[in-house]
Protein backbone atom coordinates (compact mmCIF):
# COMPACT_ATOMS: atom_id res chain seq x y z
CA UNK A 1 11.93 14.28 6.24
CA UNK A 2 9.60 12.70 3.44
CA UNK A 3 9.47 8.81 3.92
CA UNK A 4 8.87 7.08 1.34
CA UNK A 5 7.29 3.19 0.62
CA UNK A 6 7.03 1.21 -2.21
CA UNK A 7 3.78 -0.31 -3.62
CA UNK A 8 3.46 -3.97 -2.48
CA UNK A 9 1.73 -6.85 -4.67
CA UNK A 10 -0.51 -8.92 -3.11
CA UNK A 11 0.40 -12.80 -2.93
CA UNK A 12 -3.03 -14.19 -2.03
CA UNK A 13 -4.03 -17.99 -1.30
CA UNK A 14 -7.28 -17.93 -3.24
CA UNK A 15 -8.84 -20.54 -6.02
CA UNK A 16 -7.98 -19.34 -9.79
CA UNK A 17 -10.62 -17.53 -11.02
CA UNK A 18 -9.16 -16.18 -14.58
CA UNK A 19 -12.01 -12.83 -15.57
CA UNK A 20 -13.85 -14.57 -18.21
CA UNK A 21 -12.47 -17.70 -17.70
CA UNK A 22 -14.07 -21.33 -16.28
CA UNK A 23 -12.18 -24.49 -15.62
CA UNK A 24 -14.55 -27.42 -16.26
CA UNK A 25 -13.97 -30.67 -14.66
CA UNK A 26 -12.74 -33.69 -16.85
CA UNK A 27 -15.88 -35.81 -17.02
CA UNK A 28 -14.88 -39.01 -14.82
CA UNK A 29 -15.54 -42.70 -16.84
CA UNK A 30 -18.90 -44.49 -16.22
CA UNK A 31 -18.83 -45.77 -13.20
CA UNK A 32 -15.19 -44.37 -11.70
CA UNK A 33 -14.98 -42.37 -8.59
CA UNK A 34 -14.22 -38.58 -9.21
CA UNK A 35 -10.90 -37.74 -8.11
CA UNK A 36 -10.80 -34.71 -6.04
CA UNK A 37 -9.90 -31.46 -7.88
CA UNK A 38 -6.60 -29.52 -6.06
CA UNK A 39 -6.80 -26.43 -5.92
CA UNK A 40 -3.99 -24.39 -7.92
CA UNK A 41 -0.85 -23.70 -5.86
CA UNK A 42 2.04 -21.23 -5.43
CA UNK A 43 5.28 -22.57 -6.01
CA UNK A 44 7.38 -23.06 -3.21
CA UNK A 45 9.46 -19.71 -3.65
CA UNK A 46 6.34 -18.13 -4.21
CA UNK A 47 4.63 -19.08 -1.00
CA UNK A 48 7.69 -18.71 1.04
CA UNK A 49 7.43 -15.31 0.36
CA UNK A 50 4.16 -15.55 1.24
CA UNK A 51 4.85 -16.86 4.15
CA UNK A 52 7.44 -14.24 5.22
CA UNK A 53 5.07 -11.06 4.06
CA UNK A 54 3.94 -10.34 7.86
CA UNK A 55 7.64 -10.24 8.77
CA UNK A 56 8.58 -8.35 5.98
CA UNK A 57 5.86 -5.28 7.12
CA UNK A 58 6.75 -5.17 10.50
CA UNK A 59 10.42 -5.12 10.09
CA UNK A 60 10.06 -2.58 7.38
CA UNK A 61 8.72 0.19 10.08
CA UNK A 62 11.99 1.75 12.63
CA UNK A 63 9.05 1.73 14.99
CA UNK A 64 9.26 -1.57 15.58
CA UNK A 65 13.01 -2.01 15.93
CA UNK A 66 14.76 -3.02 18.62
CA UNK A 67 16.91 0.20 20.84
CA UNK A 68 20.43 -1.56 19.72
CA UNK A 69 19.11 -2.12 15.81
CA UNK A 70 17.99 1.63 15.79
CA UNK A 71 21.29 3.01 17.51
CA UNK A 72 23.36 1.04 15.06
CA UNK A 73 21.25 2.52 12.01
CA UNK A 74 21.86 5.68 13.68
CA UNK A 75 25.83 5.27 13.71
CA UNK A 76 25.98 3.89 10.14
CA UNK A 77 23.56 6.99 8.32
CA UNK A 78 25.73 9.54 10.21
CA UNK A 79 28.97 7.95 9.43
CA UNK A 80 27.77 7.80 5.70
CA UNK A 81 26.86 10.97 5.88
CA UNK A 82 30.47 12.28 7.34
CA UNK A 83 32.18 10.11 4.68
CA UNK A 84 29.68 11.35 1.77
CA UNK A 85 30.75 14.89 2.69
CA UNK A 86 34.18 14.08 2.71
CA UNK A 87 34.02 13.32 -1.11
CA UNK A 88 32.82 15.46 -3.83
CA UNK A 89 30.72 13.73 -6.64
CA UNK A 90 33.53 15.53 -9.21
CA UNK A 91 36.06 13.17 -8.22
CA UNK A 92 34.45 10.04 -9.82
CA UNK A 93 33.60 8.42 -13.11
CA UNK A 94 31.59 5.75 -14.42
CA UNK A 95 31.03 2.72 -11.68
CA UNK A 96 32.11 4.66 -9.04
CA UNK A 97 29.80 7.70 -9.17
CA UNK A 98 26.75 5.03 -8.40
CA UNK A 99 28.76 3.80 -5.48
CA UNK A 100 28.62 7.22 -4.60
CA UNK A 101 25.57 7.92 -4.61
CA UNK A 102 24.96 4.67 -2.75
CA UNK A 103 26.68 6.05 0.44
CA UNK A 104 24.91 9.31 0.39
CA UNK A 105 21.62 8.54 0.25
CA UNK A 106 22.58 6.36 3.25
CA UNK A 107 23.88 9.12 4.63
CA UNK A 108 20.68 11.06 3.60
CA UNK A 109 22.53 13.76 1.93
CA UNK A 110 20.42 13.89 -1.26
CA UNK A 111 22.03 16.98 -2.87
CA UNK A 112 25.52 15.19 -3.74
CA UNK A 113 23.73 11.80 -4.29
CA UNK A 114 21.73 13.70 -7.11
CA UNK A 115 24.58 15.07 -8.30
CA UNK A 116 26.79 11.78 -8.87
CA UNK A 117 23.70 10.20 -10.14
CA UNK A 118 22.60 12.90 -12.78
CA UNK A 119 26.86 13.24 -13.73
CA UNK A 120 26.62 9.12 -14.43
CA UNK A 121 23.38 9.75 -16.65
CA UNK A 122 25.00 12.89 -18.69
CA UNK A 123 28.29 11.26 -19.09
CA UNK A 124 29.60 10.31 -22.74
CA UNK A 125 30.50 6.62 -21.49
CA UNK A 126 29.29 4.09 -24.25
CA UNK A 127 28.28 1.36 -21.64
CA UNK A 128 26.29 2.46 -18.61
CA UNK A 129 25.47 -0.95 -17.04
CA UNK A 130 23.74 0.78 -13.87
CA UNK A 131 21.77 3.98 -16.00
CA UNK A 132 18.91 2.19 -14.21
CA UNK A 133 19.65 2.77 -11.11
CA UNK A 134 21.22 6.31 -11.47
CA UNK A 135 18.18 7.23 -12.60
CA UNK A 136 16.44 5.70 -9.52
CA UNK A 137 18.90 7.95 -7.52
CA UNK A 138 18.12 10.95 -9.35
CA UNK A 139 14.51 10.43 -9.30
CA UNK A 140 14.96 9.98 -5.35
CA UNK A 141 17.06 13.40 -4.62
CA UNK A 142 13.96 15.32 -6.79
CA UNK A 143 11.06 13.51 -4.58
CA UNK A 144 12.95 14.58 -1.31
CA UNK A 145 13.59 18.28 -2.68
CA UNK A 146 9.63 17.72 -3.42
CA UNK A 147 10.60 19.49 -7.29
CA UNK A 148 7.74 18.52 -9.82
CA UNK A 149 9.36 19.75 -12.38
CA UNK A 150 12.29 17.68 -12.02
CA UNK A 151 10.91 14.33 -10.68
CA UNK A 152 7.89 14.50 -13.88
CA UNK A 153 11.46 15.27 -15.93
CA UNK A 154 13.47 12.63 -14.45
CA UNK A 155 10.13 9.89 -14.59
CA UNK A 156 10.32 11.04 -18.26
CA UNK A 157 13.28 10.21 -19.67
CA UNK A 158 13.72 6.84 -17.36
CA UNK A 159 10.61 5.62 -19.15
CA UNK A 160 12.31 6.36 -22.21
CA UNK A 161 15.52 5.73 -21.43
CA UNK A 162 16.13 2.27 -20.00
CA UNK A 163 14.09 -1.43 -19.99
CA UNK A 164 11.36 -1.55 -17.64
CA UNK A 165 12.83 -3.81 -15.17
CA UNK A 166 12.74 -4.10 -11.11
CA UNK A 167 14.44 -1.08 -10.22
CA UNK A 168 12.77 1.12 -12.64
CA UNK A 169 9.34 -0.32 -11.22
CA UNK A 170 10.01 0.42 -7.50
CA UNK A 171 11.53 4.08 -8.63
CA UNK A 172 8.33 5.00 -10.71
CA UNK A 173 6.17 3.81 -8.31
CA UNK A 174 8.15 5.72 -5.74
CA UNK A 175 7.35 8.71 -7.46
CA UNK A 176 3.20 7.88 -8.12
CA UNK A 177 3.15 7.39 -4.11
CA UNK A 178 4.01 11.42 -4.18
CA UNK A 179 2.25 12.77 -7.00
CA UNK A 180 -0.97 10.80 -7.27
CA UNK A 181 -2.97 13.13 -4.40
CA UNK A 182 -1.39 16.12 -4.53
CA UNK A 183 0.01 15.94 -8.46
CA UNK A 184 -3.06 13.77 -9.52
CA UNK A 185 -2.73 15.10 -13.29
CA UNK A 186 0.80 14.63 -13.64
CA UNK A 187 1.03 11.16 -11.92
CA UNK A 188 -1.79 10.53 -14.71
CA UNK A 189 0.40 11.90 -17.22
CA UNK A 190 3.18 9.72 -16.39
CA UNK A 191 1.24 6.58 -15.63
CA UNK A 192 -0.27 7.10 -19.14
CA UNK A 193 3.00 7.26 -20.41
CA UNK A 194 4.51 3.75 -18.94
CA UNK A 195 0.98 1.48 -19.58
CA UNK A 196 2.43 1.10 -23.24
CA UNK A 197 5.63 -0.30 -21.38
CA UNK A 198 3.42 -2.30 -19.15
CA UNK A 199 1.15 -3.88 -22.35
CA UNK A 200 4.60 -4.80 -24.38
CA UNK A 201 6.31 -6.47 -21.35
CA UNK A 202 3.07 -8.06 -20.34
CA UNK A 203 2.64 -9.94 -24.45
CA UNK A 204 6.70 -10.84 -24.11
CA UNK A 205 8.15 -14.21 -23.86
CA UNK A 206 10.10 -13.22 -20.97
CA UNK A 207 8.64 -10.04 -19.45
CA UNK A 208 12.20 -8.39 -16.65
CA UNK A 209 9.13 -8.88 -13.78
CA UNK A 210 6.68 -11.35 -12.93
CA UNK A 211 3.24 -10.77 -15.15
CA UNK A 212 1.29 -10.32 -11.63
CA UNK A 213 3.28 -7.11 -10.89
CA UNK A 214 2.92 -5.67 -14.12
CA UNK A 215 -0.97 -5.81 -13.73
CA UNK A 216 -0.90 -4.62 -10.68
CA UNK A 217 1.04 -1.69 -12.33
CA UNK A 218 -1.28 -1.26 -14.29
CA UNK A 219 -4.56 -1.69 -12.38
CA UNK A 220 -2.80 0.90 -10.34
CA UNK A 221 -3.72 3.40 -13.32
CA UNK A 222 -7.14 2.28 -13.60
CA UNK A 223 -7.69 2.51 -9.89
CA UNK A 224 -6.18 6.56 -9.92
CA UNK A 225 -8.53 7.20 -13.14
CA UNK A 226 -11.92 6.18 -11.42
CA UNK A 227 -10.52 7.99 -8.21
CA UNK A 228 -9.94 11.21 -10.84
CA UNK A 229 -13.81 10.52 -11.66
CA UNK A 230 -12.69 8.78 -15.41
CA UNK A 231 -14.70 5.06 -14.94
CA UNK A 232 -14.94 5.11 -18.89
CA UNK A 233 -11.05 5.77 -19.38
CA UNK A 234 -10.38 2.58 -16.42
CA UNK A 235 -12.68 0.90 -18.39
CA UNK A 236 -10.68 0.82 -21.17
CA UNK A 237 -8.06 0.67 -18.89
CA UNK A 238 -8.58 -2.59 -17.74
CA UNK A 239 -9.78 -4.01 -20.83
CA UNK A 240 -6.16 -3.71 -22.67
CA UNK A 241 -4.86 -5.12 -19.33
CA UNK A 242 -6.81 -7.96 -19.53
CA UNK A 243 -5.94 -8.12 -23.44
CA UNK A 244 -2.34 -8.25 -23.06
CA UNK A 245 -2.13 -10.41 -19.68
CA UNK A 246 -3.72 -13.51 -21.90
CA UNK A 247 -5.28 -16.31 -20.15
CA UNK A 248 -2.85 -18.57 -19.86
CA UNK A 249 -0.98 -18.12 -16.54
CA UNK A 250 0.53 -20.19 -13.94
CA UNK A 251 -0.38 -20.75 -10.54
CA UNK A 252 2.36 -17.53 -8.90
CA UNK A 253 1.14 -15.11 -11.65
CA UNK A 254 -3.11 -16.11 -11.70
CA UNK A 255 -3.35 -16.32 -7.80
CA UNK A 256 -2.62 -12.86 -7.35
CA UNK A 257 -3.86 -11.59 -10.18
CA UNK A 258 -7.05 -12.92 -8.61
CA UNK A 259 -6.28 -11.20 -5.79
CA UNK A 260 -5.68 -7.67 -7.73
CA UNK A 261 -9.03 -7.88 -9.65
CA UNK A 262 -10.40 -8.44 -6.52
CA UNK A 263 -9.22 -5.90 -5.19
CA UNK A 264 -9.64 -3.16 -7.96
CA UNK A 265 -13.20 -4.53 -8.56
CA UNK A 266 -14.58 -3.21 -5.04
CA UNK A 267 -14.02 0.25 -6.81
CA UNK A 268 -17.58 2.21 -7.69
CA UNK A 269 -19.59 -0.63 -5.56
CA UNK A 270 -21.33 -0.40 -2.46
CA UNK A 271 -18.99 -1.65 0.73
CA UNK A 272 -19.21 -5.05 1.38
CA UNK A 273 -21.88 -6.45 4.07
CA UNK A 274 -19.31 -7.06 7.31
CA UNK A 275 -19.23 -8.48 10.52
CA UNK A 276 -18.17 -6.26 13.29
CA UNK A 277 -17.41 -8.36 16.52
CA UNK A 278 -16.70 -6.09 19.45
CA UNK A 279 -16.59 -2.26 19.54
CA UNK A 280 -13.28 -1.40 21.45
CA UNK A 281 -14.48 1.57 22.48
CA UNK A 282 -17.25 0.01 24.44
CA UNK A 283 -16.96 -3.22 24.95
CA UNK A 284 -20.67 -3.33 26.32
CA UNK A 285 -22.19 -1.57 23.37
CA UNK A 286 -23.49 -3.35 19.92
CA UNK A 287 -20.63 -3.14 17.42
CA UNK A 288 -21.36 -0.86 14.20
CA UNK A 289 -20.01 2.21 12.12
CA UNK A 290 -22.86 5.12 12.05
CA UNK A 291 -25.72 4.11 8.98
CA UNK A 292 -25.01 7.86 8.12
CA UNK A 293 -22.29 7.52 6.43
CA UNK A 294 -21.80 11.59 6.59
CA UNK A 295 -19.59 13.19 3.71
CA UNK A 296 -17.69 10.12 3.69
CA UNK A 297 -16.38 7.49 5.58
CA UNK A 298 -13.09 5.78 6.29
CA UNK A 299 -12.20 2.75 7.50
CA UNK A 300 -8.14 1.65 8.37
CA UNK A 301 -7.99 -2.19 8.29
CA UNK A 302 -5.19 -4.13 10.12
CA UNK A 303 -4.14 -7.62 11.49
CA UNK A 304 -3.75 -8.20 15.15
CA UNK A 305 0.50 -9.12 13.82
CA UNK A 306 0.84 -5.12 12.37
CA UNK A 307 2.42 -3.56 15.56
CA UNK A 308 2.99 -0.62 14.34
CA UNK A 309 -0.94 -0.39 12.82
CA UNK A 310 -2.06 -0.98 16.50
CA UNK A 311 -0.17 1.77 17.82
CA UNK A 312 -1.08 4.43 15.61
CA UNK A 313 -4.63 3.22 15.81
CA UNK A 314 -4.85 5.37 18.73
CA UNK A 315 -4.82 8.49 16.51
CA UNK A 316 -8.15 7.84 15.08
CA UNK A 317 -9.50 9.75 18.15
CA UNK A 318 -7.64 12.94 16.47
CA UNK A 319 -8.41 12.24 13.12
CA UNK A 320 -11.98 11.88 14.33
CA UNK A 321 -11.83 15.20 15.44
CA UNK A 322 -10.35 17.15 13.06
CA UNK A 323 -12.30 15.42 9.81
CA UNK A 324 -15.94 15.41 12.29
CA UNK A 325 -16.15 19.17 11.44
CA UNK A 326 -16.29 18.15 8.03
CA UNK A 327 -18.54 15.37 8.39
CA UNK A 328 -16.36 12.31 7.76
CA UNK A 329 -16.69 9.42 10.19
CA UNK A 330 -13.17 7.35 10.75
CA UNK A 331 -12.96 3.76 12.22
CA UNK A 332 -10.00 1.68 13.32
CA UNK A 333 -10.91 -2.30 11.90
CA UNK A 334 -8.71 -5.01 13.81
CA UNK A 335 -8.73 -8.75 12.26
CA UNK A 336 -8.31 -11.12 14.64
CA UNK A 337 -9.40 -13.90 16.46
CA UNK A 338 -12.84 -12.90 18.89
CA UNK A 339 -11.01 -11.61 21.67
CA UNK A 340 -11.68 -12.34 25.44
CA UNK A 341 -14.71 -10.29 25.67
CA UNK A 342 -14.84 -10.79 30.04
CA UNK A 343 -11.31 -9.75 29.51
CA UNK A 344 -11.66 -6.57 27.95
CA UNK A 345 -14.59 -5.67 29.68
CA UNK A 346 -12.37 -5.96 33.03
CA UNK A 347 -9.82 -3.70 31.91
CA UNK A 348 -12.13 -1.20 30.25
CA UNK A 349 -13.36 -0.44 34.02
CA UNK A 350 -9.69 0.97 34.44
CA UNK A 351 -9.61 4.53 33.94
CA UNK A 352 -7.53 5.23 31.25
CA UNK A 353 -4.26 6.45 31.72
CA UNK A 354 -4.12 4.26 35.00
CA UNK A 355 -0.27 3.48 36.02
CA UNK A 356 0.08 -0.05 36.20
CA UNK A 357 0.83 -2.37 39.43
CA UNK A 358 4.25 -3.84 39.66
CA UNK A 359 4.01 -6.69 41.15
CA UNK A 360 6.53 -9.86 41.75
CA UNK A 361 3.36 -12.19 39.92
CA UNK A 362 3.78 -12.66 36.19
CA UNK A 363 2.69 -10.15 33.91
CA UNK A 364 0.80 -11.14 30.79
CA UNK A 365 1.35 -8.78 27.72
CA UNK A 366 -1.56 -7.07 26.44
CA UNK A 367 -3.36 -7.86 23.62
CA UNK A 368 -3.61 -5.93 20.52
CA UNK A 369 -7.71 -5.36 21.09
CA UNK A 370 -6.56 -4.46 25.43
CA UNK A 371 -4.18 -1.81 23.75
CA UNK A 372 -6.79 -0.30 21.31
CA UNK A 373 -9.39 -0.20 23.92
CA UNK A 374 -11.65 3.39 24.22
CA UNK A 375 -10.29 3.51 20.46
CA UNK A 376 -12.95 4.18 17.89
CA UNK A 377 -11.71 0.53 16.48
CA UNK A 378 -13.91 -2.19 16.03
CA UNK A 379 -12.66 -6.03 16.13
CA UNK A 380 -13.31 -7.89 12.43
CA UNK A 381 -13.11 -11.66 12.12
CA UNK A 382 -9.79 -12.62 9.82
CA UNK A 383 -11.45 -13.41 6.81
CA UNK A 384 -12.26 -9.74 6.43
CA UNK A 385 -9.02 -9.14 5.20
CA UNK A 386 -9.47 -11.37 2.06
CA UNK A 387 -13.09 -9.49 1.43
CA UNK A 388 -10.71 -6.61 0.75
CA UNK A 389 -7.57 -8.51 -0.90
CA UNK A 390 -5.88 -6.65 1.68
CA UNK A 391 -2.65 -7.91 2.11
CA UNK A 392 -0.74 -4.53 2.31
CA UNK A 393 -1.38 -2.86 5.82
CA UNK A 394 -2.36 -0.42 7.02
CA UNK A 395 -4.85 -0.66 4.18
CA UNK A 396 -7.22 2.09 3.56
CA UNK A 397 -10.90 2.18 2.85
CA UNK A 398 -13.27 5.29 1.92
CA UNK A 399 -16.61 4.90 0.91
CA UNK A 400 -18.81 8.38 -0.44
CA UNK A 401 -21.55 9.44 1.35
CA UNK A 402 -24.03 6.67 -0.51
CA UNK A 403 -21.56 3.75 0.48
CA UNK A 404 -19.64 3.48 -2.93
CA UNK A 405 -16.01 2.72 -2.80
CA UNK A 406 -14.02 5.08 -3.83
CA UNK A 407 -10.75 4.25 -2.41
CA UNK A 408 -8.83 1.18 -1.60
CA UNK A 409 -5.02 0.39 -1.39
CA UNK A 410 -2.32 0.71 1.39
CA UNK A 411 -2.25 3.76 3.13
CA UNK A 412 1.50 5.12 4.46
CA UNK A 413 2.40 4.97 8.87
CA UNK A 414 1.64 8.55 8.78
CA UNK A 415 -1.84 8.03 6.77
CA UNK A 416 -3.51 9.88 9.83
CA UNK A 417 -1.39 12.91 10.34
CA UNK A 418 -2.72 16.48 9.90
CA UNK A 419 -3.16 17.18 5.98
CA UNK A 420 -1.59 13.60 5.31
CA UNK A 421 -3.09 11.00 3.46
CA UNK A 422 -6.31 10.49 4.97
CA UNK A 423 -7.35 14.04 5.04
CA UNK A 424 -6.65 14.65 1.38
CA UNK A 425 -8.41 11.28 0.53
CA UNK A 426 -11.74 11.97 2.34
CA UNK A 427 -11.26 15.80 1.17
CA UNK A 428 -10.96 14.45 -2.53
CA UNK A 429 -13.72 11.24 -1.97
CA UNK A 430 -16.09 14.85 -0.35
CA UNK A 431 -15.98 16.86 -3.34
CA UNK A 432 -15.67 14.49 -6.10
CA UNK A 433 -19.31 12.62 -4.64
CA UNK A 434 -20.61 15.52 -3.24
CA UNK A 435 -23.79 14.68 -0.28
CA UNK A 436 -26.52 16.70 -1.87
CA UNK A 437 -28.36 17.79 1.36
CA UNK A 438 -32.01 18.30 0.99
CA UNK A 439 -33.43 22.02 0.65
CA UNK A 440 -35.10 23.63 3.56
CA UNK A 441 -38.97 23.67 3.63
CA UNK A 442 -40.52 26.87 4.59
């Protein structure tokens, strides 16, 4: 079954720094003291849900659900499901055929939730108060039958069809997680189509979403056009962006819009200088990724707080393996605190795979950097994560074989699968900056 995850938009606590743009200071009276300058703010709404964004990704992943919350889950899907099946979509008109739809896809039976969905968008009603979100359920039945044809169709006429609001955001960006590596020229296509959607809503009074996650929208399209090997057309890209967005912003739109052209601007540049504290794999050895950098390399960046990053961290081993015949090197980078270095080095003696001792003393829980130990992870300081913006994990990194970033966004729970997202990134990241090896010498 194809999961699929919206694109977050990063909420960053940095100081304002509009592109193109300087505050001066007010010049303080002869003689006066200087008051100190504040930094700019979020609102209060704005960095409560700040605040709650590490909660938000862990409880967003079943893996990190409790037995009785995954049990109940289990109960309601399958008694959606039953109910879903008990129905047929013909029965119902107008309101009712979204309601529908609702309890399928809860059920996870996607053929009758298309069905209700595409009979509400076809139907000769005058008012369709929820067209929106029948086409969201549409476009959701295509990506699970994995049917280009029908989710570039569907993309299409919700574009054309409805205002760009919330719902037809999270749908169409639904649909560029899918297509952008394995469709790249058709999620092209269709981002090309909504960026005039994007530009209008960003110059309105009253844009239906906050200006922040329009740009991010659209530095999204930028950010696939220099991965398609296009920096001219993200260029202009950008530059229309930038146009549109204005400079006059307030604090919960320009902080992480800062954050976004942050972000997008480690694109075509060499990787940041970092610090690597401790190599988890040896905890005796200097920490460092290989100066070869090999076809390319990636590197899967994580807080300490992302339980389920830390246990899928452990599949860099495989990922190693299976990418090493093709020459890309993959790290695991923790951020946290330094960890208890006499610690670690303790438990690294233990063979691995050791059963542990019961005993009736109390047992500390391990560590995020004691459960990634003999892991090809190394152990960042925090403040890594804001050289990268990152605030979306597990977040991804590829450089080319020369150290230029070439990719840098989220990555999925199963980024390091067989043929997932990983592979086909370094794959892409190999041919489009081909290594030119030298020739032999006789």
């Amino acid at each position: 079954m194809r999961k699929l995850g919206g694109l977050g938009c990063a909420l960053l606590m940095l100081v304002v720094r509009l592109a193109g743009q300087v505050v001066a200071p007010v010049p303080a009276a002869v003689g006066a003291t200087a008051a100190p300058v504040q930094a700019p703010q979020l609102s209060p709404e704005a960095a409560y849900e700040q605040a709650v964004r590490p909660l938000e990704i862990v409880r967003r992943s079943m893996e990190n659900w409790s037995d009785v919350e995954v049990g109940a889950f289990a109960v309601a899907m399958k008694n959606s499901g039953i109910e879903c099946l008990a129905r047929k979509p013909e029965q119902f008109t107008g309101d009712d055929l979204i309601s529908y739809a609702k309890l399928c896809s809860l059920g996870q039976k996607w053929a009758p939730m298309g069905v209700a969905a595409g009979r509400y968008i076809d139907s000769d009603d005058v008012k369709k108060p929820q067209l929106a979100t029948a086409y969201g359920y549409k476009l959701e039945s295509e990506l699970h039958a994995q049917d280009l044809i029908g989710i570039v169709g569907i993309e299409t006429a919700m574009l054309a069809g409805v205002p760009y609001d919330s719902i037809v955001d999270t749908a169409t960006n639904e649909a560029m997680d899918y297509l952008r590596l394995t469709y790249m020229n058709d999620a092209l296509g269709l981002m090309k189509l909504r960026q005039p959607l994007l530009l209008e809503a960003l110059k309105s009074e009253k844009p239906l979403l906050a200006r922040h996650v329009l740009y991010g929208d659209g530095l999204a399209f930028a950010a696939l056009q220099q991965y398609a090997g296009q920096p001219d057309a993200a260029k202009a890209t950008v530059a229309e962006l930038d146009a549109a967005l204005g400079k006059t912003l307030g604090p919960d739109d320009a902080i992480p819009v800062e954050g976004l052209r942050r972000q997008y601007g480690l694109l075509g540049r060499p990787l940041p200088e970092l610090k690597y504290e401790l190599s988890l794999q040896d905890v005796k050895e200097k920490p460092h990724i290989n100066p070869d950098l090999g076809a390319a390399t990636a590197l899967l960046l994580f807080p300490e707080w992302c339980a389920q990053c830390v246990k899928m961290a452990p599949d860099i081993w495989d990922a190693m393996g299976r990418l090493g015949q093709n020459e890309v090197r993959v790290y695991g980078l923790v951020a946290e605190p330094l960890p208890d270095k006499a610690a670690l080095l303790v438990a690294q003696m233990k063979p691995m795979g050791t059963p542990a001792v019961v005993t009736t003393a109390e047992v500390r829980p391990k560590t995020p950097s004691e459960m990634l130990l003999h892991t090809p992870t190394l152990v960042v300081p925090t403040e890594t994560l804001e050289r990268f913006a990152a605030t979306d994990f597990p977040f991804l990194v590829v450089v080319d074989h020369a150290g230029i970033v070439r990719f840098a966004g989220a990555a999925p729970e199963s980024v390091l699968q067989p043929g997932d997202f990983l592979d086909r990134v370094a794959a892409h990241v190999a041919v489009e900056w081909p290594r030119v090896k030298a020739a032999a010498t006789r």
